[in-house]
C-alpha atoms as a PDB file:
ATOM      1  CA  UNK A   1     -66.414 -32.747  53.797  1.00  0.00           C
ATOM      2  CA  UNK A   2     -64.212 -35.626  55.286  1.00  0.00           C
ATOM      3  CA  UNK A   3     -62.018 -33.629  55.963  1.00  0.00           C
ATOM      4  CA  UNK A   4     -63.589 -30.903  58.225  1.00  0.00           C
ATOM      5  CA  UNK A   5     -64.991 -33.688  59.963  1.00  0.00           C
ATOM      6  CA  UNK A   6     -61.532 -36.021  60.227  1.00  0.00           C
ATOM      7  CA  UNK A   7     -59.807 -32.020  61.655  1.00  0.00           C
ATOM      8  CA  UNK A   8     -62.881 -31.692  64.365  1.00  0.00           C
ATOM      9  CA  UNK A   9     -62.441 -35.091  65.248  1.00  0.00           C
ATOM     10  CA  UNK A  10     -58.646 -34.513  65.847  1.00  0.00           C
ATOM     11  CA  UNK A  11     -59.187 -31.196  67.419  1.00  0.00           C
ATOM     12  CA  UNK A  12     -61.654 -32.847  69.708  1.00  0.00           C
ATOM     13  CA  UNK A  13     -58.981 -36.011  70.659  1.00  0.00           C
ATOM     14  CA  UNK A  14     -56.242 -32.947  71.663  1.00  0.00           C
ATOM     15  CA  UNK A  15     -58.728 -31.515  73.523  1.00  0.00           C
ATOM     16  CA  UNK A  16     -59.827 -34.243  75.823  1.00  0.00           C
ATOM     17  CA  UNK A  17     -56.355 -35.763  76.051  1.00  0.00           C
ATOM     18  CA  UNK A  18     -54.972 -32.098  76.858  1.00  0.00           C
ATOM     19  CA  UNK A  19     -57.758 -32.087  79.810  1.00  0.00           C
ATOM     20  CA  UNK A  20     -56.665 -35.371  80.551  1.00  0.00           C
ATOM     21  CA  UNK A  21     -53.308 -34.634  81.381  1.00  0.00           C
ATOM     22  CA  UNK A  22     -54.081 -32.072  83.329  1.00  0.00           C
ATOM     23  CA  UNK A  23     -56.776 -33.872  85.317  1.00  0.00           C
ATOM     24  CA  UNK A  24     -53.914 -36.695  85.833  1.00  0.00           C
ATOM     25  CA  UNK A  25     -50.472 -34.670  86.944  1.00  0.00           C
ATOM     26  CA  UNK A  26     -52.633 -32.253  88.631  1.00  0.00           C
ATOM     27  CA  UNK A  27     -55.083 -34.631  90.869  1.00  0.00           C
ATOM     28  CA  UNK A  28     -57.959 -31.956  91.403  1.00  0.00           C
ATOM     29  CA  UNK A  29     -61.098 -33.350  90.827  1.00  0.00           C
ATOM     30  CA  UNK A  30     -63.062 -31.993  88.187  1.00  0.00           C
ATOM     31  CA  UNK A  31     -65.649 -28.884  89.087  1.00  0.00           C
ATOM     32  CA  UNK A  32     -67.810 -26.435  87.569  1.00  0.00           C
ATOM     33  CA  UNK A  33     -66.697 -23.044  87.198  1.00  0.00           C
ATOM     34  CA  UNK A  34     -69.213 -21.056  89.108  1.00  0.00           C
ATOM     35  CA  UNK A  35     -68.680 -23.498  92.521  1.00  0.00           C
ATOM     36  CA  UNK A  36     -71.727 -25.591  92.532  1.00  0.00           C
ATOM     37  CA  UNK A  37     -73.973 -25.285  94.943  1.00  0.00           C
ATOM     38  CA  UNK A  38     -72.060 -24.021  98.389  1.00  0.00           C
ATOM     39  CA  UNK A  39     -71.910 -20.866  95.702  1.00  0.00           C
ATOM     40  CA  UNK A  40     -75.731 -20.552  96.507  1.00  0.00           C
ATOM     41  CA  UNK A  41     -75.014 -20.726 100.360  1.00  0.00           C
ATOM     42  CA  UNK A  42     -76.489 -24.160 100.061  1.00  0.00           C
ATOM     43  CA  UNK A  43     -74.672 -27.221 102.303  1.00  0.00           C
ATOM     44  CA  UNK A  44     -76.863 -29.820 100.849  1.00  0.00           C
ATOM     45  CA  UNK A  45     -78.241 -30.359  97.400  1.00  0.00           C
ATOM     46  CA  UNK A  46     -81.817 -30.321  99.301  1.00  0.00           C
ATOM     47  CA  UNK A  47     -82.232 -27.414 101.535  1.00  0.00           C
ATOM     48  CA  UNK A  48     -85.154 -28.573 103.257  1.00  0.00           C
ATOM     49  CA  UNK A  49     -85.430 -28.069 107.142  1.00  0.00           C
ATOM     50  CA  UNK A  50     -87.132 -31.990 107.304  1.00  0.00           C
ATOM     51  CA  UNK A  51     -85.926 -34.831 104.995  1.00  0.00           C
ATOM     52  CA  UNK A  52     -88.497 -36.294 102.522  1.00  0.00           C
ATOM     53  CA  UNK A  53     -89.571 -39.991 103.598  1.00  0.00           C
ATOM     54  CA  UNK A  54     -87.165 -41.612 100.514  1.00  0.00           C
ATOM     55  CA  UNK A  55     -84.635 -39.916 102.757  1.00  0.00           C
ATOM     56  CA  UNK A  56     -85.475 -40.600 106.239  1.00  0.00           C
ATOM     57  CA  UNK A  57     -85.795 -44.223 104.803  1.00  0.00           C
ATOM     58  CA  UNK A  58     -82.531 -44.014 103.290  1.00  0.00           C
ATOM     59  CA  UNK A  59     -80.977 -42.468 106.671  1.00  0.00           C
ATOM     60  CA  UNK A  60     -82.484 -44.864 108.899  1.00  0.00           C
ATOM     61  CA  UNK A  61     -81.078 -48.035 106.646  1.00  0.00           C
ATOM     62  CA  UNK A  62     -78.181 -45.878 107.089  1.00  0.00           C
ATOM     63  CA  UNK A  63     -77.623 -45.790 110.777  1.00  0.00           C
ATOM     64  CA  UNK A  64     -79.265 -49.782 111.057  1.00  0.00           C
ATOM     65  CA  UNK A  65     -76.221 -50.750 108.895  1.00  0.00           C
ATOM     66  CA  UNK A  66     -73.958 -48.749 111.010  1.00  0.00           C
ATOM     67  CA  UNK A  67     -75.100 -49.990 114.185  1.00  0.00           C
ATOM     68  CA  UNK A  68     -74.559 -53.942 112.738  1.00  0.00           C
ATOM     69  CA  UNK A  69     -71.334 -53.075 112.136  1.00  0.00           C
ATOM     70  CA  UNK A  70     -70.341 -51.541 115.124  1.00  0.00           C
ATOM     71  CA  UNK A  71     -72.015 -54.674 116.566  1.00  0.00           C
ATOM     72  CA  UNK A  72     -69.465 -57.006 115.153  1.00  0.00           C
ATOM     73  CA  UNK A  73     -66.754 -54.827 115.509  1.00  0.00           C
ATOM     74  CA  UNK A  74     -67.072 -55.027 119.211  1.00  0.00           C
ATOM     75  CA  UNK A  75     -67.900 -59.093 119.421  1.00  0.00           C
END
């Protein structure tokens, strides 16, 4: 019985350090195979024609923090 699981865990180590290397010599960041959601003809994860107020709340802290930095980028 040790030994079944000592061989999985071993398998498992080659696995993830064979992914590893190819994750680091290759630099391509890691996907899914079917292409996500641009696959669906999707641009955004929510496909809504009018954000949801989190969102617009989100967007508008967004755009105040933009416009301090622009702010002090120009003083």
């Amino acid at each position: 019985m040790l030994t079944i699981f000592v061989a999985s865990f071993v398998l498992f180590l080659l696995v993830i350090g064979g992914m590893s290397l190819g994750y680091v010599f290759r630099r391509k960041t890691l996907q899914g195979s079917c292409g996500g959601i641009t696959a669906l003809g999707m641009e955004k994860v929510c496909d809504c024609p009018d954000p949801c107020d989190a969102r617009k709340k989100r967007l508008a802290k967004e755009a105040r923090r933009r416009e301090q930095l622009e702010k002090y980028r120009i003083l």
